[in-house]
PDB file of N, CA and C in Angstrom:
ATOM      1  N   UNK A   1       6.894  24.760 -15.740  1.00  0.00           N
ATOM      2  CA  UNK A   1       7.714  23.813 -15.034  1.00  0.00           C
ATOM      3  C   UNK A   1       6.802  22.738 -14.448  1.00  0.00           C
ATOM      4  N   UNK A   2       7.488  21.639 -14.140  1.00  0.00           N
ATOM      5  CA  UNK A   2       6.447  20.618 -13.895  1.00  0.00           C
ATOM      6  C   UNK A   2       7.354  19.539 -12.955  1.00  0.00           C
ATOM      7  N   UNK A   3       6.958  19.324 -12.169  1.00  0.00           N
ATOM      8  CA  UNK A   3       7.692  17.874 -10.858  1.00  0.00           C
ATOM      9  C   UNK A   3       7.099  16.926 -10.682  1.00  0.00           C
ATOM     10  N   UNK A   4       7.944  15.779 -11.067  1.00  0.00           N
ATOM     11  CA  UNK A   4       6.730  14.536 -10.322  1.00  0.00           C
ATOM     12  C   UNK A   4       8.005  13.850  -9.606  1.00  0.00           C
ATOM     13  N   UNK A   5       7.284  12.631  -9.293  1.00  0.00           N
ATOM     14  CA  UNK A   5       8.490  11.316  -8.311  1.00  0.00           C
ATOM     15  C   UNK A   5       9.107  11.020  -9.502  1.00  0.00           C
ATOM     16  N   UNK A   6       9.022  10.933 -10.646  1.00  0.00           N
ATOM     17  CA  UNK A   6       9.446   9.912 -11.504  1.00  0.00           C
ATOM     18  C   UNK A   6      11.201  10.829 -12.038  1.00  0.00           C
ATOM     19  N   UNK A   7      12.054   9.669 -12.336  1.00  0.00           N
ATOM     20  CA  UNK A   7      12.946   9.878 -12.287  1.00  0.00           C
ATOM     21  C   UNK A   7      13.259  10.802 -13.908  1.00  0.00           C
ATOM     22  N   UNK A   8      14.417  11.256 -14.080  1.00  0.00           N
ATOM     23  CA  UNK A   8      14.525  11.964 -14.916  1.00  0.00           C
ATOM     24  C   UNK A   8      14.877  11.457 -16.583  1.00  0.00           C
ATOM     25  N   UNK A   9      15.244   9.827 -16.081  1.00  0.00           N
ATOM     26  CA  UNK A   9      14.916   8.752 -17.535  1.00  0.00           C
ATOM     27  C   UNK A   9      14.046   8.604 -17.461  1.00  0.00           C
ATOM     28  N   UNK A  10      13.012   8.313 -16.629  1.00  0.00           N
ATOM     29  CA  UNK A  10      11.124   8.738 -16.948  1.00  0.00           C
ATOM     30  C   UNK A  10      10.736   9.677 -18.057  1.00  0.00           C
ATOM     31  N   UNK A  11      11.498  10.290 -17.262  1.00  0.00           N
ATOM     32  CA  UNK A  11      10.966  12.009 -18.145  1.00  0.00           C
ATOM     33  C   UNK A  11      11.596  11.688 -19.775  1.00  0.00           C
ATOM     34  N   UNK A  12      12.252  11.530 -19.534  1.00  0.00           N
ATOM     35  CA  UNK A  12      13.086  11.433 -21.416  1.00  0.00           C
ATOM     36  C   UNK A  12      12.151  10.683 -21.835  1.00  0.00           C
ATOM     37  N   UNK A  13      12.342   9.162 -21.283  1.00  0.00           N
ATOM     38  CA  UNK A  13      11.506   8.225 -21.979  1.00  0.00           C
ATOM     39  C   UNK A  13      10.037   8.749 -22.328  1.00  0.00           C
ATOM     40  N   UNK A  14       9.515   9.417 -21.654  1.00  0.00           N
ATOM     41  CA  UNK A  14       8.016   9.942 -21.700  1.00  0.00           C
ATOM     42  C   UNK A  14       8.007  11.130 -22.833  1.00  0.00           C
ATOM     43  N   UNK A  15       9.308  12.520 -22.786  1.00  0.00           N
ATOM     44  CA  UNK A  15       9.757  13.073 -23.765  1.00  0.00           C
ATOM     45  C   UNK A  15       9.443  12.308 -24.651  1.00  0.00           C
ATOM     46  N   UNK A  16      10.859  11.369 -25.241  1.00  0.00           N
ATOM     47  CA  UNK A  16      11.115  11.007 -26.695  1.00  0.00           C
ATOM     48  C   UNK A  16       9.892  10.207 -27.295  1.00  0.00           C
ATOM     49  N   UNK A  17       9.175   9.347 -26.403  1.00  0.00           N
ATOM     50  CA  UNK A  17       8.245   8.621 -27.349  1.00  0.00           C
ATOM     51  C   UNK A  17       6.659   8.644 -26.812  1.00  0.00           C
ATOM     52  N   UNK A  18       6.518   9.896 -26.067  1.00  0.00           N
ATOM     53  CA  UNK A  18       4.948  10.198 -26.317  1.00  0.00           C
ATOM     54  C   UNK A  18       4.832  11.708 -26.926  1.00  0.00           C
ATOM     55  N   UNK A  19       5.234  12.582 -25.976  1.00  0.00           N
ATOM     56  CA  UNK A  19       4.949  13.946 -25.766  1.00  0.00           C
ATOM     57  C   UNK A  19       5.637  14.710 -27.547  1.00  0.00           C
ATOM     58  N   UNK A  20       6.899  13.812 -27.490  1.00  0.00           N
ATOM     59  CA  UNK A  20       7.305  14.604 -29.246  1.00  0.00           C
ATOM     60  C   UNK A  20       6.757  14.184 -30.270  1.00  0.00           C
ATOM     61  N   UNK A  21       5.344  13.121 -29.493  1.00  0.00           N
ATOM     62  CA  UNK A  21       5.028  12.881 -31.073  1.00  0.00           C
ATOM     63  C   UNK A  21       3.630  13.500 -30.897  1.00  0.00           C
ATOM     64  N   UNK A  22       3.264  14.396 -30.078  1.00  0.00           N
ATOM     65  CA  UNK A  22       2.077  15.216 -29.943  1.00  0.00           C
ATOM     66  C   UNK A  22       2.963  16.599 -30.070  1.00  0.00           C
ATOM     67  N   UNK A  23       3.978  17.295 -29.557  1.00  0.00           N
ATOM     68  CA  UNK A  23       3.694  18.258 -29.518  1.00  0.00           C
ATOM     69  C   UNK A  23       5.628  18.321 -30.397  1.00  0.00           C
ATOM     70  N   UNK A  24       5.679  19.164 -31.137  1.00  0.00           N
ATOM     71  CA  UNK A  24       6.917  19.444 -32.311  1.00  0.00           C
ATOM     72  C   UNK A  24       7.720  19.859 -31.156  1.00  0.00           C
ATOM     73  N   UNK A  25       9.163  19.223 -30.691  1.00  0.00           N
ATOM     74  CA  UNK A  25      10.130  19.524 -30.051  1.00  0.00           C
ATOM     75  C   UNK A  25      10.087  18.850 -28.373  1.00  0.00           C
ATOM     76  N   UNK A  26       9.246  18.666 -28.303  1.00  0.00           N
ATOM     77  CA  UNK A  26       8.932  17.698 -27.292  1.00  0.00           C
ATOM     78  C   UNK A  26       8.819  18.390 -25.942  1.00  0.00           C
ATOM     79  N   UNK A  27       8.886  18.920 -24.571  1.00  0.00           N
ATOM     80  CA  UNK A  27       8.014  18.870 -23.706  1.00  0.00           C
ATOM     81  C   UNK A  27       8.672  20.462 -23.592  1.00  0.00           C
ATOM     82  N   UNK A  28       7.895  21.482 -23.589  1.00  0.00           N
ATOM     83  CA  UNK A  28       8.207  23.158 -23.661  1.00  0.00           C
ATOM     84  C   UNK A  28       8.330  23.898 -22.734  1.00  0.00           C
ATOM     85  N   UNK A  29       8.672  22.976 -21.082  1.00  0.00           N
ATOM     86  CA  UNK A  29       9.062  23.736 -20.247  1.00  0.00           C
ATOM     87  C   UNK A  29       9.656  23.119 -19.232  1.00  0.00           C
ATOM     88  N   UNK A  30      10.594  22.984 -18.292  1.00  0.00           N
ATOM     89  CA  UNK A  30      11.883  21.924 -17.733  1.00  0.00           C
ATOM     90  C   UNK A  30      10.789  21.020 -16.804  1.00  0.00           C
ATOM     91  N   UNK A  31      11.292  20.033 -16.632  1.00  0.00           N
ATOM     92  CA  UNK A  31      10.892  18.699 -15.879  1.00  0.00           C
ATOM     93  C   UNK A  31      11.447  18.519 -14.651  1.00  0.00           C
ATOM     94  N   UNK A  32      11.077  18.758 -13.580  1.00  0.00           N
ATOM     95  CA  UNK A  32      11.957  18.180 -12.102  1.00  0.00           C
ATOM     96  C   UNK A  32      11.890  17.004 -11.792  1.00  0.00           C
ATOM     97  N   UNK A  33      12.923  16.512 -11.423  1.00  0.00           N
ATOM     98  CA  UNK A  33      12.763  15.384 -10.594  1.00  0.00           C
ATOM     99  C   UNK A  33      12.401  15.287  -9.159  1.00  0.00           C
ATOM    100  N   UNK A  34      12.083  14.839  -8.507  1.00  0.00           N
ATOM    101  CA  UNK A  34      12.827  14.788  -6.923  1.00  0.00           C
ATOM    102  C   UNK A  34      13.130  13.709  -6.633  1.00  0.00           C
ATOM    103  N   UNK A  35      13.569  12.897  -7.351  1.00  0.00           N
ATOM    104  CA  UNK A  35      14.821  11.638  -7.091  1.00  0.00           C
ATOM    105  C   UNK A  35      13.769  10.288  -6.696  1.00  0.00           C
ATOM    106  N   UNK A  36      12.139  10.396  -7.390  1.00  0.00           N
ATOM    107  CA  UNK A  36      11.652   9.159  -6.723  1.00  0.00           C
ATOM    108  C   UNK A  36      11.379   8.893  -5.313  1.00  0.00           C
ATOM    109  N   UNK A  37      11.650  10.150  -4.762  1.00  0.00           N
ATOM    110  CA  UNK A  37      11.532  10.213  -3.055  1.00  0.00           C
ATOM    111  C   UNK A  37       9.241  10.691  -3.215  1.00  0.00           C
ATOM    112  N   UNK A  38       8.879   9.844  -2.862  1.00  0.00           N
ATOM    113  CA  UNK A  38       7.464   9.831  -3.177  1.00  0.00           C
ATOM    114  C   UNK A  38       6.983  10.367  -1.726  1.00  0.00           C
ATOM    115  N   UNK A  39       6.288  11.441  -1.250  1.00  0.00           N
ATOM    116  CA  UNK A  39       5.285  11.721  -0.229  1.00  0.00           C
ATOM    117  C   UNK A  39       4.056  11.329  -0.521  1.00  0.00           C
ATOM    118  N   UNK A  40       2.831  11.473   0.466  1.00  0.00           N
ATOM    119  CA  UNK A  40       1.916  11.407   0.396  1.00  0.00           C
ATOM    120  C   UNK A  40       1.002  12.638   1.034  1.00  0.00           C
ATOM    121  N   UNK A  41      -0.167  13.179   0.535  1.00  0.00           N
ATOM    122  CA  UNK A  41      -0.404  14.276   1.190  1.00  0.00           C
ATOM    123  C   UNK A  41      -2.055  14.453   0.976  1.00  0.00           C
ATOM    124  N   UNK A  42      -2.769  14.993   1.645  1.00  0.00           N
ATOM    125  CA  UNK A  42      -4.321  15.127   1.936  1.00  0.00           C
ATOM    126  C   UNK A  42      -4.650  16.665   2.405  1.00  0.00           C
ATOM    127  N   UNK A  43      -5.818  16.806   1.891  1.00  0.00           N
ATOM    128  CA  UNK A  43      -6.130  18.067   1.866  1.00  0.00           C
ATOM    129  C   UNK A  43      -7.564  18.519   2.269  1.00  0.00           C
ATOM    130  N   UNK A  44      -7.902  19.359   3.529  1.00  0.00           N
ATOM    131  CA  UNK A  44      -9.393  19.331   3.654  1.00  0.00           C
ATOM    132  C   UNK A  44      -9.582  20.405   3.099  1.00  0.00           C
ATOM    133  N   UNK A  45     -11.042  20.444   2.079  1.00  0.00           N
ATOM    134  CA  UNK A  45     -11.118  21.563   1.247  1.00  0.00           C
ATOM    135  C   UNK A  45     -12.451  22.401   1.544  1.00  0.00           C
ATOM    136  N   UNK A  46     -13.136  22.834   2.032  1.00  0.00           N
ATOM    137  CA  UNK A  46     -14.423  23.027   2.183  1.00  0.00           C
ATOM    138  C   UNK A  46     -15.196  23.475   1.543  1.00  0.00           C
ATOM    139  N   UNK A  47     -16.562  23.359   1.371  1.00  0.00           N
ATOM    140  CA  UNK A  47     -17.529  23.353   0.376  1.00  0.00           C
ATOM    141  C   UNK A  47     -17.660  25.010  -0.531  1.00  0.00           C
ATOM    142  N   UNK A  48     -16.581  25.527  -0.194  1.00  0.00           N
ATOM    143  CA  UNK A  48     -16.052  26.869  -0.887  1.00  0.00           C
ATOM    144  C   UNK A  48     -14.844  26.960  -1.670  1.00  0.00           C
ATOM    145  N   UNK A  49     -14.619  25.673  -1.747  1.00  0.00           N
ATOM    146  CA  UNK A  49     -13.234  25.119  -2.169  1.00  0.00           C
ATOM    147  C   UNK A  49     -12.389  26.029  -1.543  1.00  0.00           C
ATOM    148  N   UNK A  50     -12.372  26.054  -0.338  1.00  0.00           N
ATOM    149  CA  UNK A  50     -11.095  27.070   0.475  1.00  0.00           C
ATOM    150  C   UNK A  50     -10.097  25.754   1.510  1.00  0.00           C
ATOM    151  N   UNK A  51      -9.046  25.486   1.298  1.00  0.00           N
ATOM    152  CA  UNK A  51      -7.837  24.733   2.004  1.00  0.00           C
ATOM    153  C   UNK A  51      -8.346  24.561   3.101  1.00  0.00           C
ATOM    154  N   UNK A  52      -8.839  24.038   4.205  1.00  0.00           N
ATOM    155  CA  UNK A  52      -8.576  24.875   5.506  1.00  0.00           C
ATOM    156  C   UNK A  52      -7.690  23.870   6.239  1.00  0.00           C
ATOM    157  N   UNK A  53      -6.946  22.929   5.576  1.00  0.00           N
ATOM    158  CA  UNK A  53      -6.189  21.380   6.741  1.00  0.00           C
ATOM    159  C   UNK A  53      -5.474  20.939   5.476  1.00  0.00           C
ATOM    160  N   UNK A  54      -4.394  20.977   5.733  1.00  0.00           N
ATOM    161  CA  UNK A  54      -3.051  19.341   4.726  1.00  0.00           C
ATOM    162  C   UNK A  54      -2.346  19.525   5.426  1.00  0.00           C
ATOM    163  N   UNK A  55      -1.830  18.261   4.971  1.00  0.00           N
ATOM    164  CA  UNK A  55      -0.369  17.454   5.375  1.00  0.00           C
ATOM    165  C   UNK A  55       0.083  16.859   4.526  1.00  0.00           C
ATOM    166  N   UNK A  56       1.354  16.628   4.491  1.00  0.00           N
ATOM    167  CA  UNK A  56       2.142  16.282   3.732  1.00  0.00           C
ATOM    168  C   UNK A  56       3.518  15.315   4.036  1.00  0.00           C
ATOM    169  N   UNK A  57       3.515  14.087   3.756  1.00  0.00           N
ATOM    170  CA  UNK A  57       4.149  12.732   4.953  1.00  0.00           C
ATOM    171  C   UNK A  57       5.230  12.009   4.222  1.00  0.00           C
ATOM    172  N   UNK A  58       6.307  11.719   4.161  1.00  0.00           N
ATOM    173  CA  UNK A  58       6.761  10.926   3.675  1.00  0.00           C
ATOM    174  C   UNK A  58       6.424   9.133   3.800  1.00  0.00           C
ATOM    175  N   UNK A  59       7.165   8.625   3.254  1.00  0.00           N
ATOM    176  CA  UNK A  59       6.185   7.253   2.942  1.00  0.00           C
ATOM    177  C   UNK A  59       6.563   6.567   4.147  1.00  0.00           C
ATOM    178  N   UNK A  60       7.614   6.457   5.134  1.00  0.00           N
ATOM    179  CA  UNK A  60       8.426   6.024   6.401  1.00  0.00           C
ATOM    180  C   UNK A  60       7.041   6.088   7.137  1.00  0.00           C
ATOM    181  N   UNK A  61       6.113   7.165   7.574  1.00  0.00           N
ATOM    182  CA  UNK A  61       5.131   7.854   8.439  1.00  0.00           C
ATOM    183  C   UNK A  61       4.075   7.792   7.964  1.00  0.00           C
ATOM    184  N   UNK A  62       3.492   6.794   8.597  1.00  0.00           N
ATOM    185  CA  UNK A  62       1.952   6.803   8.147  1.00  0.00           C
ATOM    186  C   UNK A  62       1.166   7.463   8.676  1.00  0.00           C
ATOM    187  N   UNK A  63      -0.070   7.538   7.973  1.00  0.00           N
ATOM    188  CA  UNK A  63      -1.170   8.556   8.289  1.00  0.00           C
ATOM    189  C   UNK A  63      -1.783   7.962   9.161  1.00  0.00           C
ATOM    190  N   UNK A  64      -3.166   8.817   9.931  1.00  0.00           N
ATOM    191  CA  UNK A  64      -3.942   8.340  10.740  1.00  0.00           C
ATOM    192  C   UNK A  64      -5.364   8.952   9.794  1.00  0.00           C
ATOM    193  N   UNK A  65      -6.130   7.874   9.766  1.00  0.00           N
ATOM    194  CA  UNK A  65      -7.941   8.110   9.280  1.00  0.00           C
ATOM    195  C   UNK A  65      -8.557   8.917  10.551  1.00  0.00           C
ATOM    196  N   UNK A  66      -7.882   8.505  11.563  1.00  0.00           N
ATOM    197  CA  UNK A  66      -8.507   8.765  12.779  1.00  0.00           C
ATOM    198  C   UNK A  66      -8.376  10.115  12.948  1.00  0.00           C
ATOM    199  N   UNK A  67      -7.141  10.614  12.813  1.00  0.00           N
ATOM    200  CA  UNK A  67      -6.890  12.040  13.086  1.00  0.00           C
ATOM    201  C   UNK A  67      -7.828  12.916  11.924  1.00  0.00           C
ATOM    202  N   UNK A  68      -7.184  12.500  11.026  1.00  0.00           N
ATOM    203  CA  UNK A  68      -8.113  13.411   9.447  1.00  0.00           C
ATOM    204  C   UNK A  68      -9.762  13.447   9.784  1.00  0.00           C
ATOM    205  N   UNK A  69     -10.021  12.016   9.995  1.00  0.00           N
ATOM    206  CA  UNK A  69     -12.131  12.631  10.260  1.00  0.00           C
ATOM    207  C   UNK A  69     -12.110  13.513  11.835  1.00  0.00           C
ATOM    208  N   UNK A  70     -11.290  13.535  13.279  1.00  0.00           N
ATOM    209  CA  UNK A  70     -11.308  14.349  13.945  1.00  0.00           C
ATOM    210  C   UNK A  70     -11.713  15.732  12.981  1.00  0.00           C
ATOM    211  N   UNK A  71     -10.618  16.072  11.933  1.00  0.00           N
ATOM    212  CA  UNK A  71     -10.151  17.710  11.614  1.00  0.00           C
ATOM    213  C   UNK A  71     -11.485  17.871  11.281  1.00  0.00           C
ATOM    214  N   UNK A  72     -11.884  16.675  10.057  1.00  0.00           N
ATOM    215  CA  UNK A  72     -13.157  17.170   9.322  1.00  0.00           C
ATOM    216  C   UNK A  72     -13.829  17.377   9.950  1.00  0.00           C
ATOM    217  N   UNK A  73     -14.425  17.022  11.170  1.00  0.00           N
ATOM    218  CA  UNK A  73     -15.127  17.010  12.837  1.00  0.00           C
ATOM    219  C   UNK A  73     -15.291  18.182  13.036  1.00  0.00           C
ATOM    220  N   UNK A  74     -13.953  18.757  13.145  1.00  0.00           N
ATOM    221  CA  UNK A  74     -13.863  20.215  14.060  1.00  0.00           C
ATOM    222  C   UNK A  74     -14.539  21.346  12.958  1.00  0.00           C
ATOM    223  N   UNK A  75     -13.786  21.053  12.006  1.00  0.00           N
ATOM    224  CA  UNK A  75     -13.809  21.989  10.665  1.00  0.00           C
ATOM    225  C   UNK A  75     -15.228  22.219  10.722  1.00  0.00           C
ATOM    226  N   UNK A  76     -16.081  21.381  10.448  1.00  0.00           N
ATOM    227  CA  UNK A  76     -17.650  21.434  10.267  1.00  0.00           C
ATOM    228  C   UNK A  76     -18.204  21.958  11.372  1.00  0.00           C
ATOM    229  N   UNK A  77     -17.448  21.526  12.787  1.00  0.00           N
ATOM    230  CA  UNK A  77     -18.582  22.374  14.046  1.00  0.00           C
ATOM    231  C   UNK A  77     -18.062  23.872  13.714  1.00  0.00           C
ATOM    232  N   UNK A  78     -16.702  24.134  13.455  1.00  0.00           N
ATOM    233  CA  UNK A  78     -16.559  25.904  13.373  1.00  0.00           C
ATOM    234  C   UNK A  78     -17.392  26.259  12.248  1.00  0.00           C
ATOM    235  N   UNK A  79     -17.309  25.699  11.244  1.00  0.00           N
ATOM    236  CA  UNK A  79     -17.955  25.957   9.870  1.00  0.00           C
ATOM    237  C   UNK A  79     -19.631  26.252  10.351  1.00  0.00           C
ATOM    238  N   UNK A  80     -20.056  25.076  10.714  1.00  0.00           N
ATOM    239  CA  UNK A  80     -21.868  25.279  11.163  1.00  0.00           C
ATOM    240  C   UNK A  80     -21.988  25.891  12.538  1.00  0.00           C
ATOM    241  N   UNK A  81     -21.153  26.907  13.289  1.00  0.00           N
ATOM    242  CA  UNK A  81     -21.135  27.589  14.595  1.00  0.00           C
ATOM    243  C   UNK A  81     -20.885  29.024  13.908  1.00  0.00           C
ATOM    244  N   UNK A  82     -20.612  29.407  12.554  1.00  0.00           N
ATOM    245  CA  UNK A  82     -20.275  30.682  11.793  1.00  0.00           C
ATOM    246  C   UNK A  82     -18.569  30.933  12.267  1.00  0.00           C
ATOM    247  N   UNK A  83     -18.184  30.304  13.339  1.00  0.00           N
ATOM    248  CA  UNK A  83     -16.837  30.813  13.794  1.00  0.00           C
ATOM    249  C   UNK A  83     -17.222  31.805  15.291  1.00  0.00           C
ATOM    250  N   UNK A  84     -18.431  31.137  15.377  1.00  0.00           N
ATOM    251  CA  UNK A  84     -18.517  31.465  17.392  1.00  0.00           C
ATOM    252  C   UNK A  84     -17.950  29.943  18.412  1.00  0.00           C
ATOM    253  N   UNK A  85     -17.763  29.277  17.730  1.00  0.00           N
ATOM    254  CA  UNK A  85     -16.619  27.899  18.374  1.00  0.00           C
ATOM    255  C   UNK A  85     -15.440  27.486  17.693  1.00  0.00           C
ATOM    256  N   UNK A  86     -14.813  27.035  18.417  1.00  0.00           N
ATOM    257  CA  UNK A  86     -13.174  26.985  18.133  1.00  0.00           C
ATOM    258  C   UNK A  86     -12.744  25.466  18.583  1.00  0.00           C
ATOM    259  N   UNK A  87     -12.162  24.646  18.202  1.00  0.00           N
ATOM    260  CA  UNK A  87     -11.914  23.506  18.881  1.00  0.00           C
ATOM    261  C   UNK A  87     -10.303  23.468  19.447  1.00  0.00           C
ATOM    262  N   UNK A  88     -10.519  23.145  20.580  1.00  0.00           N
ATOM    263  CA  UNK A  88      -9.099  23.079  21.217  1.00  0.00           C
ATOM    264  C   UNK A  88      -8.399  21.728  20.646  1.00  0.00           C
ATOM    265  N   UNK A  89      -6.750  21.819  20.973  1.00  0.00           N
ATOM    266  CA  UNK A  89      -5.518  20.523  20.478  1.00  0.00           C
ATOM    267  C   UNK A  89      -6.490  19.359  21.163  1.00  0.00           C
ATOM    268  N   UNK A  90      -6.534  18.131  19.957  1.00  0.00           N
ATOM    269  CA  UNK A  90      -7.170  17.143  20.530  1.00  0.00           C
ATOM    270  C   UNK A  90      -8.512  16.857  20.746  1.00  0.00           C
ATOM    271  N   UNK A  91      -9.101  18.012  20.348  1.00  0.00           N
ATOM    272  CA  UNK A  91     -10.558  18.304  20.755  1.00  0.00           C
ATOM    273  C   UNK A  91     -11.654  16.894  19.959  1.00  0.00           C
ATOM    274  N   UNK A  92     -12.527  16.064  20.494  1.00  0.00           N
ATOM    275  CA  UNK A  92     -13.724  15.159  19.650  1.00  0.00           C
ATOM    276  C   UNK A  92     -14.497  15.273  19.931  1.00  0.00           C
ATOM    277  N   UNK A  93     -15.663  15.416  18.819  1.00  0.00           N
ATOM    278  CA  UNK A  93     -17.148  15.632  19.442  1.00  0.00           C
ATOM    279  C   UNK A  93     -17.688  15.070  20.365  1.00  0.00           C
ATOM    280  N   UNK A  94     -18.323  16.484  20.947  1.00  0.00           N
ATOM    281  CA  UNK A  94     -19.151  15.948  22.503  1.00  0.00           C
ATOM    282  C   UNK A  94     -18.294  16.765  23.588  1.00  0.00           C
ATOM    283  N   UNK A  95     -17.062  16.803  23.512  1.00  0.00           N
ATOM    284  CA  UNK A  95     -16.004  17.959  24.279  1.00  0.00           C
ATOM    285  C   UNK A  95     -16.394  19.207  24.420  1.00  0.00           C
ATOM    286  N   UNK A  96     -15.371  19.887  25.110  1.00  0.00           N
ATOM    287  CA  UNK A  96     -16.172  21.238  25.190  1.00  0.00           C
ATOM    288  C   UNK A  96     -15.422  21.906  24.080  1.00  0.00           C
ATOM    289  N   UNK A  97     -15.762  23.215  23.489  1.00  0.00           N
ATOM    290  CA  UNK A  97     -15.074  23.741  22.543  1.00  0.00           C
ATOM    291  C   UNK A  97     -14.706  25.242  23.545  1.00  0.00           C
ATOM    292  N   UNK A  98     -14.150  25.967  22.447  1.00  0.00           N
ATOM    293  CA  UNK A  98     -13.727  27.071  22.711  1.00  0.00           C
ATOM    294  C   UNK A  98     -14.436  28.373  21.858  1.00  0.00           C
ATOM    295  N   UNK A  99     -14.751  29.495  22.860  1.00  0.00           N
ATOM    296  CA  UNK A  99     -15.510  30.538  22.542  1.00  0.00           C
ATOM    297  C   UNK A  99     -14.691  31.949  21.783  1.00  0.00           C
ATOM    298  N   UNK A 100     -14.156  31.914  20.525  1.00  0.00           N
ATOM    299  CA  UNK A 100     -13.280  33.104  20.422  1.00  0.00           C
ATOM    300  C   UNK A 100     -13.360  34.169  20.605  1.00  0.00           C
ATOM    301  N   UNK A 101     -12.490  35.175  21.333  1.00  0.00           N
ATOM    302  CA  UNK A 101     -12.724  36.370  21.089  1.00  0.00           C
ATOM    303  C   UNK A 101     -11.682  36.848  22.254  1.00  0.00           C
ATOM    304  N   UNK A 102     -11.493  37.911  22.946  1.00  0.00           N
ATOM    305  CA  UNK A 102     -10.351  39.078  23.223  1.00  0.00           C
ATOM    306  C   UNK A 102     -10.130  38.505  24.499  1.00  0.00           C
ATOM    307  N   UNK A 103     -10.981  37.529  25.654  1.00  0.00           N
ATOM    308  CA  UNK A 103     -11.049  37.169  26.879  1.00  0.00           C
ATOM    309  C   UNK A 103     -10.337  35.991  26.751  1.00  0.00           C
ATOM    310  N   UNK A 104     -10.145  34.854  25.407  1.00  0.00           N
ATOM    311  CA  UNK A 104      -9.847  34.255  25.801  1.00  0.00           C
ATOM    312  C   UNK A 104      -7.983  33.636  24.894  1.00  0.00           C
ATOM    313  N   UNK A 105      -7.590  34.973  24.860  1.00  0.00           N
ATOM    314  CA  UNK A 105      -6.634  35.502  25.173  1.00  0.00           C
ATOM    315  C   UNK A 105      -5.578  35.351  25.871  1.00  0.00           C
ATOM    316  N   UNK A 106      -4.352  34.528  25.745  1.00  0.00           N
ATOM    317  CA  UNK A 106      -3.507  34.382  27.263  1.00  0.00           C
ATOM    318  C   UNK A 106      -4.325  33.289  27.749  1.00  0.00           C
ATOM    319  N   UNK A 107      -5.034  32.771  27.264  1.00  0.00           N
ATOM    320  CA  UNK A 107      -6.275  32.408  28.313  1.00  0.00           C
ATOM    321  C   UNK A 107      -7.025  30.783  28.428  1.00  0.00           C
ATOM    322  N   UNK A 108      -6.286  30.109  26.951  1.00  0.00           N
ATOM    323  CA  UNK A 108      -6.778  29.040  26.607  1.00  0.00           C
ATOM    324  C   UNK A 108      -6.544  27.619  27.706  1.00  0.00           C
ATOM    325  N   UNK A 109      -4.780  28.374  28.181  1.00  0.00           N
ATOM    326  CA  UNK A 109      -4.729  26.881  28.763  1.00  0.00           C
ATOM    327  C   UNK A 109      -5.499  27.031  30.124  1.00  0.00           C
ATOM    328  N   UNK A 110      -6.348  27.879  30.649  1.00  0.00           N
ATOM    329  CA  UNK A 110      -7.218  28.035  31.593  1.00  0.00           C
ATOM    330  C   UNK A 110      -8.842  27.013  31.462  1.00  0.00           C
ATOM    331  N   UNK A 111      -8.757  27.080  29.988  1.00  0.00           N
ATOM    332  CA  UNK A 111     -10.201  26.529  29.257  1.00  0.00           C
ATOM    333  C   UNK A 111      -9.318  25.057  29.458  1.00  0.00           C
ATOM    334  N   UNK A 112      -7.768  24.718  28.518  1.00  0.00           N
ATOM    335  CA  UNK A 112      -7.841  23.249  28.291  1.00  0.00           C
ATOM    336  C   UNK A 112      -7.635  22.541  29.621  1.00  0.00           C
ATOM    337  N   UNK A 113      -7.258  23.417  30.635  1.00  0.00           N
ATOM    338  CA  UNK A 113      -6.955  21.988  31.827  1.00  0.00           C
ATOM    339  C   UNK A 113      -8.528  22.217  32.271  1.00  0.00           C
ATOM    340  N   UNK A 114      -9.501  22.969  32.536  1.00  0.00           N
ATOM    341  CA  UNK A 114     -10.593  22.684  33.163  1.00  0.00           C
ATOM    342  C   UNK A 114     -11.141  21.635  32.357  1.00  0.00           C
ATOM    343  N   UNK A 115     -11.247  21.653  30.974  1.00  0.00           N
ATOM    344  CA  UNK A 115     -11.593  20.884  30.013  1.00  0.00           C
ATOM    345  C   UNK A 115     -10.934  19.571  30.301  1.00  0.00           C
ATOM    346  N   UNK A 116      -9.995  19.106  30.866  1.00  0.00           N
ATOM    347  CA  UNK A 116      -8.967  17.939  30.330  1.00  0.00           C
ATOM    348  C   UNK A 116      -9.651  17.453  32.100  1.00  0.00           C
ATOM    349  N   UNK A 117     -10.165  18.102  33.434  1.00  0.00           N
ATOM    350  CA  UNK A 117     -10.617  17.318  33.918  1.00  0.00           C
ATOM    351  C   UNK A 117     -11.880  16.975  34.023  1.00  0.00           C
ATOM    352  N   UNK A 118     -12.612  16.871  33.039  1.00  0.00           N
ATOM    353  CA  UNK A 118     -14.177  15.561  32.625  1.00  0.00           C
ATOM    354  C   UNK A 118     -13.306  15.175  31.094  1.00  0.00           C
ATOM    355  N   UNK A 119     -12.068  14.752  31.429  1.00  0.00           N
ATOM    356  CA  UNK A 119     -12.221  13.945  30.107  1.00  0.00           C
ATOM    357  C   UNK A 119     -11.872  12.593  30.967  1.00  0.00           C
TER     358      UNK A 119
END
């Protein structure tokens, strides 16, 4: 099965005069539409090719660059900390981070308001 934006006379048109003249009977497994309704979407992947951040926006809602290099920000201090720091909502380098483990528990918004007064 296969989905794109493109509408479903796309698909025929793309059927009848490319795909059936490469492959005998023309495209061998159903075509979705989703009506041309186009999102946009970004993905942080890390150097293990493991997901660790997307989103996914319709075209009305734009993105922020600003927010996405934050994630990559955080991603890399947990990544190069082994996962002994944590970044709190909002968190930019130079902030304080967060220390995981069983204490801090119940316990964060104790860290973010001390944190939120030296910002």
């Amino acid at each position: 099965m296969s989905m794109s934006i493109d509408s479903m006379f796309v698909h025929k048109m793309w059927n009848d005069y490319e795909i059936s003249k490469m492959v005998e009977g023309g495209v061998p497994f159903p075509m979705l539409s989703d009506a041309g309704v186009e999102t946009r979407g970004r993905f942080i992947i890390d150097p293990d090719c493991i997901i660790q951040g997307y989103e996914v926006l319709t075209p009305a809602v734009g993105r922020n660059v600003d927010e996405s290099l934050r994630e990559i920000q955080a991603f890399q201090l947990v990544r190069e900390s082994q996962g002994t720091q944590a970044t709190p909502s909002g968190w930019r380098p130079g902030k304080m981070t967060l220390k995981p483990g069983p204490e801090l528990v119940g316990n964060v918004w104790k860290v973010w308001k001390t944190s939120m007064a030296f910002d």
